[in-house]
PDB file of N, CA and C in Angstrom:
ATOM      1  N   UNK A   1      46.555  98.471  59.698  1.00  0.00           N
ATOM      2  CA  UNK A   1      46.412  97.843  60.989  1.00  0.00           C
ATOM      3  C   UNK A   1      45.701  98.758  61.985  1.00  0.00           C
ATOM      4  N   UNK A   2      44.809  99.554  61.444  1.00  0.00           N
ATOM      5  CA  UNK A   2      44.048 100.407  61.935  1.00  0.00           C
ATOM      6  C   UNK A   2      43.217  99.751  63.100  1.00  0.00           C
ATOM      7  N   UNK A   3      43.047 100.195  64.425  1.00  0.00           N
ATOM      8  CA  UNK A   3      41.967  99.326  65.455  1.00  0.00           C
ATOM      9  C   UNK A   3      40.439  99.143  64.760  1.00  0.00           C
ATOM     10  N   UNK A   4      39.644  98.533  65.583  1.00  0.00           N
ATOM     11  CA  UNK A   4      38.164  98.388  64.982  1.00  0.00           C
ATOM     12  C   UNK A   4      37.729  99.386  65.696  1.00  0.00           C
ATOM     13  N   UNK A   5      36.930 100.359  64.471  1.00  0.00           N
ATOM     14  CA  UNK A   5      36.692 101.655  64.707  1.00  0.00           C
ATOM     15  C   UNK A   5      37.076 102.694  64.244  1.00  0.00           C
ATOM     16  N   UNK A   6      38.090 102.780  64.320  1.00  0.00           N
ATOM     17  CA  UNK A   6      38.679 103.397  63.698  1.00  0.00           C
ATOM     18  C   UNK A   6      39.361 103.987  62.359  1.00  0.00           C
ATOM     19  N   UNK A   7      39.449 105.147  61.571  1.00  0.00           N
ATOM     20  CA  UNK A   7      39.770 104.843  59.978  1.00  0.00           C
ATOM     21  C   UNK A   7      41.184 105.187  60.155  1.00  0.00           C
ATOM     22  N   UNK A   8      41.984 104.923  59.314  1.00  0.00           N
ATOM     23  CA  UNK A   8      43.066 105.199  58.949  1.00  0.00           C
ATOM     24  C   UNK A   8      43.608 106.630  58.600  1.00  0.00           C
ATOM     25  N   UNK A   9      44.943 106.727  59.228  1.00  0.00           N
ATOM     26  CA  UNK A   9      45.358 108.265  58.555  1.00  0.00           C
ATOM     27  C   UNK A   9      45.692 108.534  56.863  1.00  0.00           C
ATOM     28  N   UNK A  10      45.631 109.275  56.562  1.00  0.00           N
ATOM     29  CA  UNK A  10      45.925 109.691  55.534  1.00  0.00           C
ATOM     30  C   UNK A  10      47.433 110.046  55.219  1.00  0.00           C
ATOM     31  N   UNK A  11      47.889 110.080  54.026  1.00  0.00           N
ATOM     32  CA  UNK A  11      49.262 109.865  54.311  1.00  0.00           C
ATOM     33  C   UNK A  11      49.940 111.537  54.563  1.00  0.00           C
ATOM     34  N   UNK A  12      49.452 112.171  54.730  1.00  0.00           N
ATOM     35  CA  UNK A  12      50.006 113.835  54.703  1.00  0.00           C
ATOM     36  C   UNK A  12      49.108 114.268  56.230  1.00  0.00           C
ATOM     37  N   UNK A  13      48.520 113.220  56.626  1.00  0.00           N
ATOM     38  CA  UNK A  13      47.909 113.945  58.326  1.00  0.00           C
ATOM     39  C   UNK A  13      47.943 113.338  59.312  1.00  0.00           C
ATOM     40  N   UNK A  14      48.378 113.916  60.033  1.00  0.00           N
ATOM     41  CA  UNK A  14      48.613 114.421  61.289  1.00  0.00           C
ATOM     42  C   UNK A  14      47.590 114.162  62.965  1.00  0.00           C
ATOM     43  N   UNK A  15      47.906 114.219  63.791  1.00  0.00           N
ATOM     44  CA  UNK A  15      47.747 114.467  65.315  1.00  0.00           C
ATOM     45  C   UNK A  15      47.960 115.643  65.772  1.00  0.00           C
ATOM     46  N   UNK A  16      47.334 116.955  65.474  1.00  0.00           N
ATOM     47  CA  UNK A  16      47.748 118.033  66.522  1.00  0.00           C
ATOM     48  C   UNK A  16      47.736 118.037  67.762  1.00  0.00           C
ATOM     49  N   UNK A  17      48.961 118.264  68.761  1.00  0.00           N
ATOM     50  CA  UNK A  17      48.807 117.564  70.222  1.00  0.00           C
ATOM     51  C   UNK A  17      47.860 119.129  71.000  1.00  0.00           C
ATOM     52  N   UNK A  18      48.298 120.356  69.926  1.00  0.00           N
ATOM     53  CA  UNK A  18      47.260 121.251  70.703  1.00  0.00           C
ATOM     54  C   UNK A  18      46.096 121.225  70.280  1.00  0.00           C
ATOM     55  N   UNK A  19      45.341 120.876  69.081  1.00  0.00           N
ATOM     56  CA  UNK A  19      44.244 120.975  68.999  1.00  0.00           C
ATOM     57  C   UNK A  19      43.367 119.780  69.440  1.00  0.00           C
ATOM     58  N   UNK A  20      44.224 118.553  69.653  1.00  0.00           N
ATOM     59  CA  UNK A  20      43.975 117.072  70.190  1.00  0.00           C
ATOM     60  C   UNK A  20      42.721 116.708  68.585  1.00  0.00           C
ATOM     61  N   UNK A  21      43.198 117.093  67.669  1.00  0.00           N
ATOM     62  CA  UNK A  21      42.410 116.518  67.005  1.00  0.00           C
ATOM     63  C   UNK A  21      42.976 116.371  65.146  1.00  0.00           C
ATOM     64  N   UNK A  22      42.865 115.190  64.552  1.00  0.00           N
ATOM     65  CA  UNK A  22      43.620 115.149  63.735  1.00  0.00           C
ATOM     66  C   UNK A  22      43.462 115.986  62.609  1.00  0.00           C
ATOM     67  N   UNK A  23      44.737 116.993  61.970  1.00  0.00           N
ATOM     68  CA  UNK A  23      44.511 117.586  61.244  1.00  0.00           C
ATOM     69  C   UNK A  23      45.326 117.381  59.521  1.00  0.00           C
ATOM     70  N   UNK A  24      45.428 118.068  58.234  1.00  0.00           N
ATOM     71  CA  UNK A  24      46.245 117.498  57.332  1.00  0.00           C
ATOM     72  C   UNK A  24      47.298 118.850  58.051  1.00  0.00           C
ATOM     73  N   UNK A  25      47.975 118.297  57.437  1.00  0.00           N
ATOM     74  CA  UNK A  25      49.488 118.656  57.966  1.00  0.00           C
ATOM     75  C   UNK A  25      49.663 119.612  57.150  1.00  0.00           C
ATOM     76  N   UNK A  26      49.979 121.180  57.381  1.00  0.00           N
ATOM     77  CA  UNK A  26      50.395 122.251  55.996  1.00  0.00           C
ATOM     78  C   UNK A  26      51.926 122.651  55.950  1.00  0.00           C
ATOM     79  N   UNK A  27      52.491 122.777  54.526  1.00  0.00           N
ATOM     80  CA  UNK A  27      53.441 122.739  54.311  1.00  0.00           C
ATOM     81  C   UNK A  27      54.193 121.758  54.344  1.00  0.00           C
ATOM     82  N   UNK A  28      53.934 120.154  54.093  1.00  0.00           N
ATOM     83  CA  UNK A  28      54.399 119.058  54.600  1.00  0.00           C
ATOM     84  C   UNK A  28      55.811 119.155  53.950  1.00  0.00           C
ATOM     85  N   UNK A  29      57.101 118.198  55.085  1.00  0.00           N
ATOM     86  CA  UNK A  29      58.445 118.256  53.870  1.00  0.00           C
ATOM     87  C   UNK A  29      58.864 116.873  54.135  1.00  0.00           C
ATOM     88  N   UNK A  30      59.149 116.304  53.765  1.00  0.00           N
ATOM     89  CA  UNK A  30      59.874 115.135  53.932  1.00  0.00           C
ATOM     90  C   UNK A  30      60.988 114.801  54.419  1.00  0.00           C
ATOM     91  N   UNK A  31      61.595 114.513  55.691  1.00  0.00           N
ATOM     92  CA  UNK A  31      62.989 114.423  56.392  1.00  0.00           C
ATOM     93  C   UNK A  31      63.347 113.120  56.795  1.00  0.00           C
ATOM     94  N   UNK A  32      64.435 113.043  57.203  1.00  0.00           N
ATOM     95  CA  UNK A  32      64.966 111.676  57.340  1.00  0.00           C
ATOM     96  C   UNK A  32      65.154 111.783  58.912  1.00  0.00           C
ATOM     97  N   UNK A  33      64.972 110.800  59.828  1.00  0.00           N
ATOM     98  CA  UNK A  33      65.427 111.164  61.011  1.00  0.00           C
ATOM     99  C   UNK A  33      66.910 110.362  61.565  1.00  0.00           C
ATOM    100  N   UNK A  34      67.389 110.841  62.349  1.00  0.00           N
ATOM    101  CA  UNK A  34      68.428 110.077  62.335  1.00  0.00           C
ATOM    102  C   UNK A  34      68.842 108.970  62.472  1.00  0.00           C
ATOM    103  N   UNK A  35      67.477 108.023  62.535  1.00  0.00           N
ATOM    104  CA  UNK A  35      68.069 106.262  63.018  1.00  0.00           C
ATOM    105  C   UNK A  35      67.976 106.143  61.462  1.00  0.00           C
ATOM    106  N   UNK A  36      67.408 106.945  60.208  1.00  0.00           N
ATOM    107  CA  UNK A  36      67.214 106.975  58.512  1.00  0.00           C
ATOM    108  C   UNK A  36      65.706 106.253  58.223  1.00  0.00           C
ATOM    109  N   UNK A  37      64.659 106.299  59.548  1.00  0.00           N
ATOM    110  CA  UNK A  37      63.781 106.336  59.373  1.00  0.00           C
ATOM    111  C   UNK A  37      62.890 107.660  58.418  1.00  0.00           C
ATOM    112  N   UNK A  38      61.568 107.703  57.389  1.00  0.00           N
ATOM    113  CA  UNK A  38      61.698 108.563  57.049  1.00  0.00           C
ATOM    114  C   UNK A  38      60.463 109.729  57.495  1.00  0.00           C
ATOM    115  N   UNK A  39      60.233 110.517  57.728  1.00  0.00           N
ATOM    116  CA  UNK A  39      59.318 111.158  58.503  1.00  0.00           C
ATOM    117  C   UNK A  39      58.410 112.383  58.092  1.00  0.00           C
ATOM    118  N   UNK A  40      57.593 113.194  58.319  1.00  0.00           N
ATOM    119  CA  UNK A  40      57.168 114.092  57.421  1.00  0.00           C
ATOM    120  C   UNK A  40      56.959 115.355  58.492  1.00  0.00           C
ATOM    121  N   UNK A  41      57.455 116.317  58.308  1.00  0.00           N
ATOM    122  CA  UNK A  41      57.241 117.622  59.290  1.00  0.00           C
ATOM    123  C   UNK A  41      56.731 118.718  58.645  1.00  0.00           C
ATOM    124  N   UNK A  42      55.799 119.447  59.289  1.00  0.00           N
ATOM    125  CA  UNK A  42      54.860 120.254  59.450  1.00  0.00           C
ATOM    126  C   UNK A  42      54.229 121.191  60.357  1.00  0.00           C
ATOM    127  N   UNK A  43      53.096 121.644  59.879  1.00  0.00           N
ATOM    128  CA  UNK A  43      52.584 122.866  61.028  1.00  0.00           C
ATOM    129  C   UNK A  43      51.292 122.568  60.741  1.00  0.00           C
ATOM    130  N   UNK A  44      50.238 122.531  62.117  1.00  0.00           N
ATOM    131  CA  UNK A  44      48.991 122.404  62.345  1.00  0.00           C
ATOM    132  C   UNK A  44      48.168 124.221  61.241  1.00  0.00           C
ATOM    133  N   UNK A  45      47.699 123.854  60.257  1.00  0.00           N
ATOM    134  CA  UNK A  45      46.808 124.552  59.661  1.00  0.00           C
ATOM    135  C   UNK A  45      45.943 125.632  60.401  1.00  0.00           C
ATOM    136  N   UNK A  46      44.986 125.333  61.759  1.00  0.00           N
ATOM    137  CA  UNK A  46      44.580 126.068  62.799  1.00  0.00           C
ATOM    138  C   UNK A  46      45.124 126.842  63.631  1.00  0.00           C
ATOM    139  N   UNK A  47      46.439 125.901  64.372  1.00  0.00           N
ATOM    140  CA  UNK A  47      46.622 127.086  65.491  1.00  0.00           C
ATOM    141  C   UNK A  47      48.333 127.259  65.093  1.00  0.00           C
ATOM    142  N   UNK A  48      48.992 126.297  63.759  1.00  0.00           N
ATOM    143  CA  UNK A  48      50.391 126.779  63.600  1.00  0.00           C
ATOM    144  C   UNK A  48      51.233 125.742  64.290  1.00  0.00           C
ATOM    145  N   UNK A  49      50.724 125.315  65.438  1.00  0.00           N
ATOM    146  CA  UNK A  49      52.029 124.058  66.026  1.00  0.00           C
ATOM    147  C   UNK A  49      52.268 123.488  65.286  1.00  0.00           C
ATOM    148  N   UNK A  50      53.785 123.122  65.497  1.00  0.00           N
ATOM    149  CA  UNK A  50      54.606 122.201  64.749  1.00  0.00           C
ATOM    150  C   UNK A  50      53.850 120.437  64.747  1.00  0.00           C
ATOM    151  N   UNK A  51      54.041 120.094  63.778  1.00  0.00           N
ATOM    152  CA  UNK A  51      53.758 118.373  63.111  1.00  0.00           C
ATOM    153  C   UNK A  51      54.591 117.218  63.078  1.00  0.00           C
ATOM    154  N   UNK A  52      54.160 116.288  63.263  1.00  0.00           N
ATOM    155  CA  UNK A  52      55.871 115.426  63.049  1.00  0.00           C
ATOM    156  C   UNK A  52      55.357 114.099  62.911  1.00  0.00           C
ATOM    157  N   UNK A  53      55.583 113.323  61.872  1.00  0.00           N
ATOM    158  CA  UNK A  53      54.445 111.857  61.333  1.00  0.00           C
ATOM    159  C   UNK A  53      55.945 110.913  61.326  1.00  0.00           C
ATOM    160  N   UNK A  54      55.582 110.311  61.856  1.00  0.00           N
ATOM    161  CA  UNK A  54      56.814 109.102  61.151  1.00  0.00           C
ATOM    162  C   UNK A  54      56.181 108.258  60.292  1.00  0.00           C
ATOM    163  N   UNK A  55      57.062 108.138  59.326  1.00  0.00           N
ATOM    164  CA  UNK A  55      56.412 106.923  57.830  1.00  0.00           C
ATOM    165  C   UNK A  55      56.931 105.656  58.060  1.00  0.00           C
ATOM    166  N   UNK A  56      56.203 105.010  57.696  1.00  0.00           N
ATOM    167  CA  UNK A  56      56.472 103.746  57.201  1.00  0.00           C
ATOM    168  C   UNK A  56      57.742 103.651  56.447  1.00  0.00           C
ATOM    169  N   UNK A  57      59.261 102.590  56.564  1.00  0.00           N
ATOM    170  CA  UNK A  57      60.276 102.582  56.240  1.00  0.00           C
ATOM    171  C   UNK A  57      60.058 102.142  54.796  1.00  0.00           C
ATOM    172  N   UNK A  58      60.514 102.667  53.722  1.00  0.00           N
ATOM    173  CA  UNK A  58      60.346 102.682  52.350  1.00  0.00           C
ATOM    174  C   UNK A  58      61.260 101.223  51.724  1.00  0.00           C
TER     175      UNK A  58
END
């Protein structure tokens, strides 16, 4: 459901909010968040900030 224009993320990347530009996510882990949505956390490859993707409910 990607807008027109736009491509789709990939399933391991990311939004770095410091680099404002999308990156793959390193070290990805898979967590659950607490409503048991399931989510993927990480660190921006470039500058190290933390990552945080929410998935699609399985």
């Amino acid at each position: 459901m990607a807008k027109p224009g736009k491509a789709p993320m990939a399933a391991n990347e990311g939004y770095c909010m410091k680099c404002k530009a999308r990156r793959e996510i390193a070290n990805p882990q898979e967590v659950k968040m607490a409503n048991g949505r399931p989510a993927l956390k990480g660190s921006c490859p470039v500058c190290g900030t933390g990552m945080f993707k929410i998935l699609p409910p399985k």
